[in-house]
PDB file of N, CA and C in Angstrom:
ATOM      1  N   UNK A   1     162.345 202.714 201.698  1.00  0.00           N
ATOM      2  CA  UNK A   1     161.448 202.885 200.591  1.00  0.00           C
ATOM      3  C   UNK A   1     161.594 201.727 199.597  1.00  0.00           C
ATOM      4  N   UNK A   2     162.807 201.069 199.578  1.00  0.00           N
ATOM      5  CA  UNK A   2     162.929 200.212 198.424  1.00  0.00           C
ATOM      6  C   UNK A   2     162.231 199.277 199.092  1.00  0.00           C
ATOM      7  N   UNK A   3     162.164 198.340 200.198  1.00  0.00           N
ATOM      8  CA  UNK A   3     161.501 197.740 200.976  1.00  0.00           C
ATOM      9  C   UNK A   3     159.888 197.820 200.765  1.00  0.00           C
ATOM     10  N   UNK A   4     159.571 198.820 201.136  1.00  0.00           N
ATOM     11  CA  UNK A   4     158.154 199.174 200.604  1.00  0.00           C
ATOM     12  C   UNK A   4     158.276 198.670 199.087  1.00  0.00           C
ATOM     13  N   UNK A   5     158.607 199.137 198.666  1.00  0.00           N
ATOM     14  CA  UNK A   5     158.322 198.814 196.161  1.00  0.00           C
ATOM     15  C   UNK A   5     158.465 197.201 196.657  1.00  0.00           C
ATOM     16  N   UNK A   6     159.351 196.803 197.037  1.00  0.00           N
ATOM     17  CA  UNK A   6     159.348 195.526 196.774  1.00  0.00           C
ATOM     18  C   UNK A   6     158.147 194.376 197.530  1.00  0.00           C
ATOM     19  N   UNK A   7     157.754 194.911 198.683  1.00  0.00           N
ATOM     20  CA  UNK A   7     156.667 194.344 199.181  1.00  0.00           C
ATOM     21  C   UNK A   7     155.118 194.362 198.143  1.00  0.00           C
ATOM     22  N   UNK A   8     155.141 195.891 197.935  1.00  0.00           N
ATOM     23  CA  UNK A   8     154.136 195.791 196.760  1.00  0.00           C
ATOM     24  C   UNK A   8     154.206 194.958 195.723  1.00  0.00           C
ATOM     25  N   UNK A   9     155.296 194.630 195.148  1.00  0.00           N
ATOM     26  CA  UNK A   9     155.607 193.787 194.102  1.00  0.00           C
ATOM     27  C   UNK A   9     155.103 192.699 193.903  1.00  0.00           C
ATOM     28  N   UNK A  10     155.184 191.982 195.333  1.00  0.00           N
ATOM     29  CA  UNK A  10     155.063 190.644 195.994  1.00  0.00           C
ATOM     30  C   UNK A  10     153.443 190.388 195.766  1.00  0.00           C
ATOM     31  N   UNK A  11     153.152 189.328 195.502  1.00  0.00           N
ATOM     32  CA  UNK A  11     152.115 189.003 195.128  1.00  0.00           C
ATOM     33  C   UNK A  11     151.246 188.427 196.553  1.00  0.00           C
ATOM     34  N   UNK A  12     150.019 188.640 197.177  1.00  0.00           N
ATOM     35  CA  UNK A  12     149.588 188.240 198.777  1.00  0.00           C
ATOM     36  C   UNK A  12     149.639 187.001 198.997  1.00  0.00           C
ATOM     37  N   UNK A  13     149.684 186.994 200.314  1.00  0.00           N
ATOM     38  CA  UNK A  13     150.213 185.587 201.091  1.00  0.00           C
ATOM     39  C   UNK A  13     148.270 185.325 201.191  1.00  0.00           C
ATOM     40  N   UNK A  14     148.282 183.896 201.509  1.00  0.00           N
ATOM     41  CA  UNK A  14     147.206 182.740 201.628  1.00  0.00           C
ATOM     42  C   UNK A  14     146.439 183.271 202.263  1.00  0.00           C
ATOM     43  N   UNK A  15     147.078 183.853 203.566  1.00  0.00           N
ATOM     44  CA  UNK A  15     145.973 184.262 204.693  1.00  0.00           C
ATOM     45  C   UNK A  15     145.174 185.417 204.359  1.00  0.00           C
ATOM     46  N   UNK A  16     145.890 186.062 203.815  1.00  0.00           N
ATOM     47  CA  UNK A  16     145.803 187.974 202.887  1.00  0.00           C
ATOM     48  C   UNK A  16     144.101 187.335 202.263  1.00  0.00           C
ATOM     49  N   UNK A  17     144.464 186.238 201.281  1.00  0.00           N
ATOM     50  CA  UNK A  17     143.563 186.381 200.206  1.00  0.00           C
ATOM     51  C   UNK A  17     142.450 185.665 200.670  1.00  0.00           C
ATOM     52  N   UNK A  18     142.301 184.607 201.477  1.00  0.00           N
ATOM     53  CA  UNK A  18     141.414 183.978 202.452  1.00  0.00           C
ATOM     54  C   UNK A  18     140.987 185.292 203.202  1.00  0.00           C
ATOM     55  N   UNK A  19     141.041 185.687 203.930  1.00  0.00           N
ATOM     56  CA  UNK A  19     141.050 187.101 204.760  1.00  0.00           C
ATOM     57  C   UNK A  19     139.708 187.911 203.911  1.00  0.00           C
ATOM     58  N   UNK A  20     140.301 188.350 202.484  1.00  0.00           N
ATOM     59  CA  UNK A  20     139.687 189.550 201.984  1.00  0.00           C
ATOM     60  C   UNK A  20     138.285 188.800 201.106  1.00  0.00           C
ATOM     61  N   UNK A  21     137.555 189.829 201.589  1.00  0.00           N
ATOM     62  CA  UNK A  21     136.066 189.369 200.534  1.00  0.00           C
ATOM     63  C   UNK A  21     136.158 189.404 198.960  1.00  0.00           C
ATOM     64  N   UNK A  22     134.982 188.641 198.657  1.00  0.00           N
ATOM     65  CA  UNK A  22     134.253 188.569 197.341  1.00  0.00           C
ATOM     66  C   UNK A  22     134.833 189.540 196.603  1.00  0.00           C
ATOM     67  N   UNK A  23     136.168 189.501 195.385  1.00  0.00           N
ATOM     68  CA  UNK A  23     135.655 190.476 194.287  1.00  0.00           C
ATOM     69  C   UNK A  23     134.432 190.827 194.053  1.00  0.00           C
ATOM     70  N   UNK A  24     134.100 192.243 193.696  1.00  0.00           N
ATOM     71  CA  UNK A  24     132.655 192.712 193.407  1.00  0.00           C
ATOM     72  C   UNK A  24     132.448 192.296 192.217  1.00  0.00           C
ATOM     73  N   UNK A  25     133.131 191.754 191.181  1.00  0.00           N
ATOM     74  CA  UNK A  25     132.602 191.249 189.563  1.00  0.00           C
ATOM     75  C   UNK A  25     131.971 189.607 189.527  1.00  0.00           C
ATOM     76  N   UNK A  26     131.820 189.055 191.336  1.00  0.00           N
ATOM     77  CA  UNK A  26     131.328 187.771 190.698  1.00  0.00           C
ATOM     78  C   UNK A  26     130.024 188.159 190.980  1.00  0.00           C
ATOM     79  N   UNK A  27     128.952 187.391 189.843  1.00  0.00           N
ATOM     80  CA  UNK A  27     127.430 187.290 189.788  1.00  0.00           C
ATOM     81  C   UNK A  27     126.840 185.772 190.569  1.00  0.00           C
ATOM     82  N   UNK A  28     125.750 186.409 190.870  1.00  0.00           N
ATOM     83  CA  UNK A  28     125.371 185.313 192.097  1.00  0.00           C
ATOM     84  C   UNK A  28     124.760 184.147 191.328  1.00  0.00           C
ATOM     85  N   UNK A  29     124.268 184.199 190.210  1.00  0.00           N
ATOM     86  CA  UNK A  29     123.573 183.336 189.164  1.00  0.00           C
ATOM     87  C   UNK A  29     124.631 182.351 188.724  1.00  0.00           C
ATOM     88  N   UNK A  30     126.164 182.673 188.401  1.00  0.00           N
ATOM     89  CA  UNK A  30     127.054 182.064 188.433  1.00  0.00           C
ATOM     90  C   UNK A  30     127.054 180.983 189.792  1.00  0.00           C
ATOM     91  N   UNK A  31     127.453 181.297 190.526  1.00  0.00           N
ATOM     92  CA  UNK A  31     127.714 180.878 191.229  1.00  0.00           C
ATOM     93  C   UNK A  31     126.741 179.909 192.208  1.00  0.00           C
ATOM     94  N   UNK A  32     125.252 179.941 192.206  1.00  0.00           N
ATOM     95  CA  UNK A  32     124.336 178.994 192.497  1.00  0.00           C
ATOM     96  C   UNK A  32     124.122 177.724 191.091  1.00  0.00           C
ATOM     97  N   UNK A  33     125.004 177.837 190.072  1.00  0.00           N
ATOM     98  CA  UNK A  33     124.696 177.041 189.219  1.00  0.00           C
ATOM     99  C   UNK A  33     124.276 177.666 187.791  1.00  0.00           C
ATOM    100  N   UNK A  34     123.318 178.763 188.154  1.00  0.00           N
ATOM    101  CA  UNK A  34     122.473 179.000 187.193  1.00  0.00           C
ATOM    102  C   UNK A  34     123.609 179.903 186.057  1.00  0.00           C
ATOM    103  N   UNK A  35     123.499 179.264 185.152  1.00  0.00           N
ATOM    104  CA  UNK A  35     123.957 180.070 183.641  1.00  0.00           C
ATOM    105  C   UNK A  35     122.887 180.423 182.041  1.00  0.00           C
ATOM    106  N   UNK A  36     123.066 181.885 181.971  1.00  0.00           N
ATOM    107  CA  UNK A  36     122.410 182.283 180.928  1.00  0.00           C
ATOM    108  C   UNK A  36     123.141 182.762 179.695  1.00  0.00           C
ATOM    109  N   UNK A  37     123.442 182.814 178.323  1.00  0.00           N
ATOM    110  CA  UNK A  37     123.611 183.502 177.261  1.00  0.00           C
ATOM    111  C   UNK A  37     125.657 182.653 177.112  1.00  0.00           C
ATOM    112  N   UNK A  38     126.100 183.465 176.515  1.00  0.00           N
ATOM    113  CA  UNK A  38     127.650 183.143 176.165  1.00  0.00           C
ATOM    114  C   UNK A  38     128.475 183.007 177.349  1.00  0.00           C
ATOM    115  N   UNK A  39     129.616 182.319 177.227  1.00  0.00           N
ATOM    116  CA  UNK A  39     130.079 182.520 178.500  1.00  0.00           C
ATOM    117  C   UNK A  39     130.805 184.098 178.568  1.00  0.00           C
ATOM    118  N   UNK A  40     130.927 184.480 179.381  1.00  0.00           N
ATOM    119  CA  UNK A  40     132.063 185.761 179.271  1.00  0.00           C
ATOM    120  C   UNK A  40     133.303 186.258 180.217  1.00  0.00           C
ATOM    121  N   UNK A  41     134.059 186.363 180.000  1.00  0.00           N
ATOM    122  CA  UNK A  41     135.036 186.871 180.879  1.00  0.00           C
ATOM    123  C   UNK A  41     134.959 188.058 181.969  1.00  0.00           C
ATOM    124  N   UNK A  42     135.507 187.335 183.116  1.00  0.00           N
ATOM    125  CA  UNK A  42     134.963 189.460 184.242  1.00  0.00           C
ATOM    126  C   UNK A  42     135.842 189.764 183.520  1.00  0.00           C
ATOM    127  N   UNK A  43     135.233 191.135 184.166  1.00  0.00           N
ATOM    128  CA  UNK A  43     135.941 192.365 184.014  1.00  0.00           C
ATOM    129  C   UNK A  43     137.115 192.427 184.776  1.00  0.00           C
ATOM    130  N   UNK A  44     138.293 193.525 183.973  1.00  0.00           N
ATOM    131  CA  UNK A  44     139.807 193.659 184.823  1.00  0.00           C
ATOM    132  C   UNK A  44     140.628 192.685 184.941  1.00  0.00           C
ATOM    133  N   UNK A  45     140.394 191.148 184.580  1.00  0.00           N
ATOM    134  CA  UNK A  45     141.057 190.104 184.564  1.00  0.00           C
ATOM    135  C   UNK A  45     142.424 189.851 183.972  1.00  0.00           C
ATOM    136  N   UNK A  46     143.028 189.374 184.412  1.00  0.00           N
ATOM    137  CA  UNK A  46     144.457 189.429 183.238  1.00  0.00           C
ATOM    138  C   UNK A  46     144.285 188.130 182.641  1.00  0.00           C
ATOM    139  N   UNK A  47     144.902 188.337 181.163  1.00  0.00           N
ATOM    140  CA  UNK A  47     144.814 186.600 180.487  1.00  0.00           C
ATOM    141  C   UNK A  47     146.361 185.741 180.850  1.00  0.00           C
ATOM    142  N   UNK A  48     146.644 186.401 181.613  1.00  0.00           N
ATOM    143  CA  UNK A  48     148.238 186.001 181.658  1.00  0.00           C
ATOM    144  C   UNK A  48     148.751 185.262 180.500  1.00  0.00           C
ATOM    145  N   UNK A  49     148.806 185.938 179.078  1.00  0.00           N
ATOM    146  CA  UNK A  49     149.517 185.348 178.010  1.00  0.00           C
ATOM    147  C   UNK A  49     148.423 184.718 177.538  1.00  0.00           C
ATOM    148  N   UNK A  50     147.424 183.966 177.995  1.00  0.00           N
ATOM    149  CA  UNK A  50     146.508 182.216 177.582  1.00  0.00           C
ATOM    150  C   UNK A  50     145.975 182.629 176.267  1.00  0.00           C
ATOM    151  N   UNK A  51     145.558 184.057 175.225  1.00  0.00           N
ATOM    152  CA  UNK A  51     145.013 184.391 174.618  1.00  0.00           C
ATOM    153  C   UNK A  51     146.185 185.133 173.133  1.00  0.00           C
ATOM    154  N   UNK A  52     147.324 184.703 173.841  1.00  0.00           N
ATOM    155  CA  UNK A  52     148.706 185.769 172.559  1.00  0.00           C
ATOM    156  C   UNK A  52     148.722 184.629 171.687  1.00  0.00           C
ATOM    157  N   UNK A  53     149.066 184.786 170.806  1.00  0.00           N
ATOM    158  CA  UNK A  53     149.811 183.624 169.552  1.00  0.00           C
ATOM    159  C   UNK A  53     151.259 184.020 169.618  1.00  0.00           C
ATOM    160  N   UNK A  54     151.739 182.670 169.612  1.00  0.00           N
ATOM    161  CA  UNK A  54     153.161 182.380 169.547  1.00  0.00           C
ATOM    162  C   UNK A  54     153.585 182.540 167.662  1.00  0.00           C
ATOM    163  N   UNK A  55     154.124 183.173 167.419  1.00  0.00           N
ATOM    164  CA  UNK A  55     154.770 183.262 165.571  1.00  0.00           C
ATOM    165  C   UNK A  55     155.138 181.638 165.249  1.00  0.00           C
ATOM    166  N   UNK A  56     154.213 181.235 164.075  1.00  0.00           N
ATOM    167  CA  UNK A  56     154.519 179.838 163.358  1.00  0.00           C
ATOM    168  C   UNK A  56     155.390 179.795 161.955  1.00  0.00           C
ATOM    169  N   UNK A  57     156.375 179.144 161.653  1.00  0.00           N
ATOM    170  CA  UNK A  57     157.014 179.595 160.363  1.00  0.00           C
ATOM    171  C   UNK A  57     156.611 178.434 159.844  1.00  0.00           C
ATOM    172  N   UNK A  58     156.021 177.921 158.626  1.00  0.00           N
ATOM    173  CA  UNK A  58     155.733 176.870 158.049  1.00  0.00           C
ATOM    174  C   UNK A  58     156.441 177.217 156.764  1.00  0.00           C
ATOM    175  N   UNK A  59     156.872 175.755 156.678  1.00  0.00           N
ATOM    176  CA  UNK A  59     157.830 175.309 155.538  1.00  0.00           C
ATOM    177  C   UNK A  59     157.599 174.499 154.515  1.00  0.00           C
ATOM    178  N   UNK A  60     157.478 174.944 153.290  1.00  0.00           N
ATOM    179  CA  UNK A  60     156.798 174.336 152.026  1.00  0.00           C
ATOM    180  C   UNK A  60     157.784 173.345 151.801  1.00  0.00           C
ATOM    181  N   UNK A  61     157.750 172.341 151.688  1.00  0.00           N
ATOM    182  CA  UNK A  61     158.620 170.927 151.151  1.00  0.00           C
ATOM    183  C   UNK A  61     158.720 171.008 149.410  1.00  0.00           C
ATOM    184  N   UNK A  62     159.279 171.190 149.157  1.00  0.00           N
ATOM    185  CA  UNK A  62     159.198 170.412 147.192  1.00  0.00           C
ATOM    186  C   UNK A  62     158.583 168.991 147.280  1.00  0.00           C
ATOM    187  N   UNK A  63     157.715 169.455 146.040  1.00  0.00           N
ATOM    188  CA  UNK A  63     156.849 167.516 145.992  1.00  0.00           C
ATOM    189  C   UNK A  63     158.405 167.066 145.657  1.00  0.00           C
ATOM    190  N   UNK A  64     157.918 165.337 146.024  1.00  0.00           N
ATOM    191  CA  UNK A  64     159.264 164.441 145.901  1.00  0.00           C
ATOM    192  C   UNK A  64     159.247 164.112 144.591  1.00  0.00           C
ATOM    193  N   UNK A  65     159.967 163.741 143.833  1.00  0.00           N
ATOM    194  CA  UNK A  65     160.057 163.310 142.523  1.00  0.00           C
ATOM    195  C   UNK A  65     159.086 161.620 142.958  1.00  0.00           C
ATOM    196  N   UNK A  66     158.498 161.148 141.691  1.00  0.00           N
ATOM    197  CA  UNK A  66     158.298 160.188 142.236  1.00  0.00           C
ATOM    198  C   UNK A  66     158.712 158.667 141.984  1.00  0.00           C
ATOM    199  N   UNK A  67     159.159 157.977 142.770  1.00  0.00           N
ATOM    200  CA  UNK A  67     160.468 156.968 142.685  1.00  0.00           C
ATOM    201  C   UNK A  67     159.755 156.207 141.504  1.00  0.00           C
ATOM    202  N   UNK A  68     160.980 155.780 140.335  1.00  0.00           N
ATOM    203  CA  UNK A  68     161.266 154.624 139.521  1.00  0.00           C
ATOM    204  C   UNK A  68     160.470 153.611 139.496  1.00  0.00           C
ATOM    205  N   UNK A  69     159.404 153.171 138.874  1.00  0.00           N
ATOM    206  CA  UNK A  69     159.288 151.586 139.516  1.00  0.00           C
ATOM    207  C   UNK A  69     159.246 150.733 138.567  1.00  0.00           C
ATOM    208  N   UNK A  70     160.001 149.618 138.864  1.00  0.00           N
ATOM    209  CA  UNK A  70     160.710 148.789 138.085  1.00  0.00           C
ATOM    210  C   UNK A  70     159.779 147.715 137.939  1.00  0.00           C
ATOM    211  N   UNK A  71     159.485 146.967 137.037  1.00  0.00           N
ATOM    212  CA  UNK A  71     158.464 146.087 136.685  1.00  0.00           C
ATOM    213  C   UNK A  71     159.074 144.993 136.135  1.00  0.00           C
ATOM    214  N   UNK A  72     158.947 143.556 137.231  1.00  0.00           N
ATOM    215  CA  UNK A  72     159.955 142.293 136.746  1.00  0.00           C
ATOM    216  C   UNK A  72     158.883 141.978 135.310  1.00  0.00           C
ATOM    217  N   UNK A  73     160.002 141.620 134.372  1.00  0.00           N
ATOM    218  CA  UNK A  73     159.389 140.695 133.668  1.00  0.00           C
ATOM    219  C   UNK A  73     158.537 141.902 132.507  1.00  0.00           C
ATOM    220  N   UNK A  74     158.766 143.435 132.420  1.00  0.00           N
ATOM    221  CA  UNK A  74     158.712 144.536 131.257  1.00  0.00           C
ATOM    222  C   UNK A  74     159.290 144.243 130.597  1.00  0.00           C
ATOM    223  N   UNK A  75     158.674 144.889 129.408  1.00  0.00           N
ATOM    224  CA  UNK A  75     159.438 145.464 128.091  1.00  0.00           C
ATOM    225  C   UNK A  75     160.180 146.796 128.434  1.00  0.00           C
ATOM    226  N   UNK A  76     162.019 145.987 127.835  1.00  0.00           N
ATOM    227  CA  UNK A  76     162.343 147.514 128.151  1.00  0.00           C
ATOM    228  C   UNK A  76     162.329 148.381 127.389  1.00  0.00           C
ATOM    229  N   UNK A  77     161.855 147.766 125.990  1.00  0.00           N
ATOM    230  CA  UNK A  77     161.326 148.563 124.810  1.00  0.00           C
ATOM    231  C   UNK A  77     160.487 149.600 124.881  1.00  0.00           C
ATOM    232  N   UNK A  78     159.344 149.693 124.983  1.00  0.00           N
ATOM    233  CA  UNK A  78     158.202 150.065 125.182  1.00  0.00           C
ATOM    234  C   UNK A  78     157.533 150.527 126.512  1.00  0.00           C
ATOM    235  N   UNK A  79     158.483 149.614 127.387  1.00  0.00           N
ATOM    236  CA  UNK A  79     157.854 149.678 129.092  1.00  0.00           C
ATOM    237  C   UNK A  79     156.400 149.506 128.872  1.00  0.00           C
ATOM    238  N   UNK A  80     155.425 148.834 128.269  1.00  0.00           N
ATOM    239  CA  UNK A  80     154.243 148.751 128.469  1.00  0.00           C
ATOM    240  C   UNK A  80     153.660 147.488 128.526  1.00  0.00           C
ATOM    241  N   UNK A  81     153.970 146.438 127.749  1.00  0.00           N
ATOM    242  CA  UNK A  81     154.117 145.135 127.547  1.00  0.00           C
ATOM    243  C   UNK A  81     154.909 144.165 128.702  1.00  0.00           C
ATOM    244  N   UNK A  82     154.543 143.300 128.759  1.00  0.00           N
ATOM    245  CA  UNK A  82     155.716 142.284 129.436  1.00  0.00           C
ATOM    246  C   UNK A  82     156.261 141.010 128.415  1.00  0.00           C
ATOM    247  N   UNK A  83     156.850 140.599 129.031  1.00  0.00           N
ATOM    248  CA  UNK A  83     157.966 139.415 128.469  1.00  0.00           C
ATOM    249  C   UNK A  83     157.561 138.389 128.527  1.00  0.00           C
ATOM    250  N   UNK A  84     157.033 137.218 127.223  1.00  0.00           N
ATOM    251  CA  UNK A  84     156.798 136.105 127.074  1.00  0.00           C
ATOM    252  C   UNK A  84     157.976 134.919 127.413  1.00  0.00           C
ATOM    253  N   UNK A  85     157.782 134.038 127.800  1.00  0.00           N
ATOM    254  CA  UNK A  85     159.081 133.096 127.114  1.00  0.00           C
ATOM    255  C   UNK A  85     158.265 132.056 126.008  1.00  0.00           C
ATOM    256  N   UNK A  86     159.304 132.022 124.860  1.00  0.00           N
ATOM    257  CA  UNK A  86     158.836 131.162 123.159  1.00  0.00           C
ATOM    258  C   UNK A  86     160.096 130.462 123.240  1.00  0.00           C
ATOM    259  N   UNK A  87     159.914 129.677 122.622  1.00  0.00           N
ATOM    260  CA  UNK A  87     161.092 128.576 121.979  1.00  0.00           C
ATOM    261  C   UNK A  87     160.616 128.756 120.710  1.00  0.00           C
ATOM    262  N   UNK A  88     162.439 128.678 120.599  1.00  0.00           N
ATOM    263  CA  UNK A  88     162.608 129.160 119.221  1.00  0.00           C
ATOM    264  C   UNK A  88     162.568 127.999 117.853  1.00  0.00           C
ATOM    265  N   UNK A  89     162.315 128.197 116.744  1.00  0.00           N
ATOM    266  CA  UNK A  89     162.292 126.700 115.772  1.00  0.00           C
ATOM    267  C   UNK A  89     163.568 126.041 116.154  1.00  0.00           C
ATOM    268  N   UNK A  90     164.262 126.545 115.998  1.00  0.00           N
ATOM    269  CA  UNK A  90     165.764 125.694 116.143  1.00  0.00           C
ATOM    270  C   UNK A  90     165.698 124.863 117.387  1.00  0.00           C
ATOM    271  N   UNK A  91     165.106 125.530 118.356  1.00  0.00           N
ATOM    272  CA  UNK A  91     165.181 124.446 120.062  1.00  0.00           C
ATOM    273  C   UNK A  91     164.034 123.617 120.136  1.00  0.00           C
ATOM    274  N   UNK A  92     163.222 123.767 119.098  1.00  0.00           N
ATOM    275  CA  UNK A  92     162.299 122.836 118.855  1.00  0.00           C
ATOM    276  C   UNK A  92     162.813 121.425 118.149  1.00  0.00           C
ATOM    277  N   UNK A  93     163.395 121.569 117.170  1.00  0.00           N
ATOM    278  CA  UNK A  93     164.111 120.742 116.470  1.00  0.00           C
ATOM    279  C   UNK A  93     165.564 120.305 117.040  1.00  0.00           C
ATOM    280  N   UNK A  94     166.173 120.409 117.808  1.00  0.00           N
ATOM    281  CA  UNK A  94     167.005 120.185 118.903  1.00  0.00           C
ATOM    282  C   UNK A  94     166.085 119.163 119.162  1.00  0.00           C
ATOM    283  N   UNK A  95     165.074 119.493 120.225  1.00  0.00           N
ATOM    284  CA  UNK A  95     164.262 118.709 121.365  1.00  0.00           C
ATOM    285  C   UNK A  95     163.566 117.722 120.718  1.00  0.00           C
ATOM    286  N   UNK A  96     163.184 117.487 119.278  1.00  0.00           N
ATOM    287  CA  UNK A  96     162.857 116.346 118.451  1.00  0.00           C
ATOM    288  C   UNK A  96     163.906 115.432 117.919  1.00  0.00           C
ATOM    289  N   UNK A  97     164.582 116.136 117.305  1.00  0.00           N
ATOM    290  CA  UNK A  97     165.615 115.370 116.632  1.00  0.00           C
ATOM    291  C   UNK A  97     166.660 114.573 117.931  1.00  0.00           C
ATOM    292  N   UNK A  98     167.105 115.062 118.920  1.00  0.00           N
ATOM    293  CA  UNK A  98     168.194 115.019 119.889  1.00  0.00           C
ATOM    294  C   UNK A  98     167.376 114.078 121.224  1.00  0.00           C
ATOM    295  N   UNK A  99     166.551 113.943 121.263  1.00  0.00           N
ATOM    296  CA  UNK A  99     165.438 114.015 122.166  1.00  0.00           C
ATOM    297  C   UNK A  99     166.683 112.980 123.800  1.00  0.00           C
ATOM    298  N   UNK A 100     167.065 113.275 124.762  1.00  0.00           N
ATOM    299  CA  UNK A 100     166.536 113.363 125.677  1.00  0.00           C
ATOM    300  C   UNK A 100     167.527 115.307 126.041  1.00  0.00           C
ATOM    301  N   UNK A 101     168.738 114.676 125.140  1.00  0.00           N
ATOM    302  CA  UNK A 101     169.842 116.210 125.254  1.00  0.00           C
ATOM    303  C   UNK A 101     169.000 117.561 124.597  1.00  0.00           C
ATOM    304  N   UNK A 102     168.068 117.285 123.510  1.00  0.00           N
ATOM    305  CA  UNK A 102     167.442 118.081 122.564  1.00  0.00           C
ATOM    306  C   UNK A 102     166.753 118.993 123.639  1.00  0.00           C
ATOM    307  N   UNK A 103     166.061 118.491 124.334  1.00  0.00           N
ATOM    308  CA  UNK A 103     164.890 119.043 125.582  1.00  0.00           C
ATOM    309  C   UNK A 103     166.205 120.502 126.424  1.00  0.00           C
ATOM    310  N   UNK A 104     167.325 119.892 126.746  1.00  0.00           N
ATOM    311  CA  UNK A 104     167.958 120.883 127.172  1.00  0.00           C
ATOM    312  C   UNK A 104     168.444 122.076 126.465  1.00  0.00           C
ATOM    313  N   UNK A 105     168.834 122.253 124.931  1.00  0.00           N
ATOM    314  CA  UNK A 105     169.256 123.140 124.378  1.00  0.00           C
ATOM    315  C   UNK A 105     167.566 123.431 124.029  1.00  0.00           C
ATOM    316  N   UNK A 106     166.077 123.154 123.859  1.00  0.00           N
ATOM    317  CA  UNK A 106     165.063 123.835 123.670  1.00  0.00           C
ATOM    318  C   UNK A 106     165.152 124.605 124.825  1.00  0.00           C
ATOM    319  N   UNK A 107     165.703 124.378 125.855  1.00  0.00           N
ATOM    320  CA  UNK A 107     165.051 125.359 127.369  1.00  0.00           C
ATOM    321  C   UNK A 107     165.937 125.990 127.127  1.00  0.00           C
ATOM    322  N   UNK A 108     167.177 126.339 126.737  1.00  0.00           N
ATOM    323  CA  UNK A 108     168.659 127.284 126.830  1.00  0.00           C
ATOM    324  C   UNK A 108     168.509 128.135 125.635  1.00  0.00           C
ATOM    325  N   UNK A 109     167.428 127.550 124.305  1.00  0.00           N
ATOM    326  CA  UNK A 109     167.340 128.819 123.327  1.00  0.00           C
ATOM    327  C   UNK A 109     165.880 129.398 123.507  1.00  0.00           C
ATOM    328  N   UNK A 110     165.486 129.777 124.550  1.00  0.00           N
ATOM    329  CA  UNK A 110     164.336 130.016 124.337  1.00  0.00           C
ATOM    330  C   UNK A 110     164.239 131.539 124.265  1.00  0.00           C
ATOM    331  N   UNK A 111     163.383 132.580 123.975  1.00  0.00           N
ATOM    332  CA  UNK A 111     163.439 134.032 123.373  1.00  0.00           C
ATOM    333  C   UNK A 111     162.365 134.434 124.278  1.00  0.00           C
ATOM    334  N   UNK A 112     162.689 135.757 125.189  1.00  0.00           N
ATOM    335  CA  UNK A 112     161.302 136.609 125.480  1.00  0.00           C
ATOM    336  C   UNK A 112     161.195 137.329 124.001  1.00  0.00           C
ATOM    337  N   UNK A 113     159.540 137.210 124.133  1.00  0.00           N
ATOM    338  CA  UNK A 113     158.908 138.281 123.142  1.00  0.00           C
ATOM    339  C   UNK A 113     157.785 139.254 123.982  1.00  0.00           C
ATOM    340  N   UNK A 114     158.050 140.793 123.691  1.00  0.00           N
ATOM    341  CA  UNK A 114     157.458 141.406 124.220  1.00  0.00           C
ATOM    342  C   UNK A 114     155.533 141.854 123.662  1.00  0.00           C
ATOM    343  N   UNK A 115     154.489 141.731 124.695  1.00  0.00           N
ATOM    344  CA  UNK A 115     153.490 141.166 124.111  1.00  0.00           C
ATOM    345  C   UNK A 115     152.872 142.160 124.024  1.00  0.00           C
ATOM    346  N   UNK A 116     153.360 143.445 124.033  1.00  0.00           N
ATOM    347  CA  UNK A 116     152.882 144.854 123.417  1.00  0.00           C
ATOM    348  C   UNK A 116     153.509 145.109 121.532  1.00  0.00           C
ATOM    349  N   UNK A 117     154.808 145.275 121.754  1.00  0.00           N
ATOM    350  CA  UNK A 117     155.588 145.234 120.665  1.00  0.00           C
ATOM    351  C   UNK A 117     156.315 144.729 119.793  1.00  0.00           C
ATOM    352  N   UNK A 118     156.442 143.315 120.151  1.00  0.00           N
ATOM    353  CA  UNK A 118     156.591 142.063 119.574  1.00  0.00           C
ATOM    354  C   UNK A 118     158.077 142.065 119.766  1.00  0.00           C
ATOM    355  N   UNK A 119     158.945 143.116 120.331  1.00  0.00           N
ATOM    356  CA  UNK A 119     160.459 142.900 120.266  1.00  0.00           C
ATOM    357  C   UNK A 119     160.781 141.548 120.855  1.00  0.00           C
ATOM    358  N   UNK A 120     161.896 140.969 120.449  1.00  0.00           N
ATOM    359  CA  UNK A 120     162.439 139.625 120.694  1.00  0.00           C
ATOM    360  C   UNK A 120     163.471 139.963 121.393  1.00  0.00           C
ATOM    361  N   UNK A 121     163.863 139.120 122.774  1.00  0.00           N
ATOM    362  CA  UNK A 121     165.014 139.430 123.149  1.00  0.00           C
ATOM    363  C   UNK A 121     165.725 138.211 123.905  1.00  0.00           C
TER     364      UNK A 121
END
């Protein structure tokens, strides 16, 4: 008897299913080509699974903070302005009075000024 259950179990061999006729659920309109209205599924069919949803867990991220950005040549005063370079009276008068050494202490005192807020630095 267990022999028997387990043969049933068994799903038919090639020749079995070659062998046996036409399920009665196919339509002949199908099958010459011709199709009318939605498609539809026969009847009694199994979906073997093709139609279940698998469970999705979706995961909310935190927005990222958003990175620093550093701006060559800002005010770090204000952060809105950027940085001039001025020579200052004194490296002016260096670079006249001193003139070829003068020219070097005008470039070594020279001042950013910031061109939003006027800070000197």
């Amino acid at each position: 008897m267990a022999a028997k259950t387990q043969k049933e179990n068994e799903p038919p061999t090639y020749e079995e299913v070659m062998n046996a006729s036409a399920p009665p659920y196919q339509d002949a309109r199908l099958i010459a080509g011709v199709h009318h209205g939605a498609p539809t599924a026969p009847p009694n069919l199994s979906t073997y699974g093709a139609f279940e949803t698998t469970p999705v867990s979706i995961v909310v991220q935190p927005a990222a903070l958003p990175a620093e950005i550093i701006v060559i040549g800002g005010c770090p005063s204000c952060r809105i302005g950027y940085l001039e370079d001025t020579f200052s009276p004194l490296g002016l008068c260096c670079a006249i009075f001193f003139f070829p050494v003068g020219i070097l202490c005008c470039l070594a005192m020279r001042e950013k000024r910031c061109s939003n807020c006027g800070a000197t630095f």
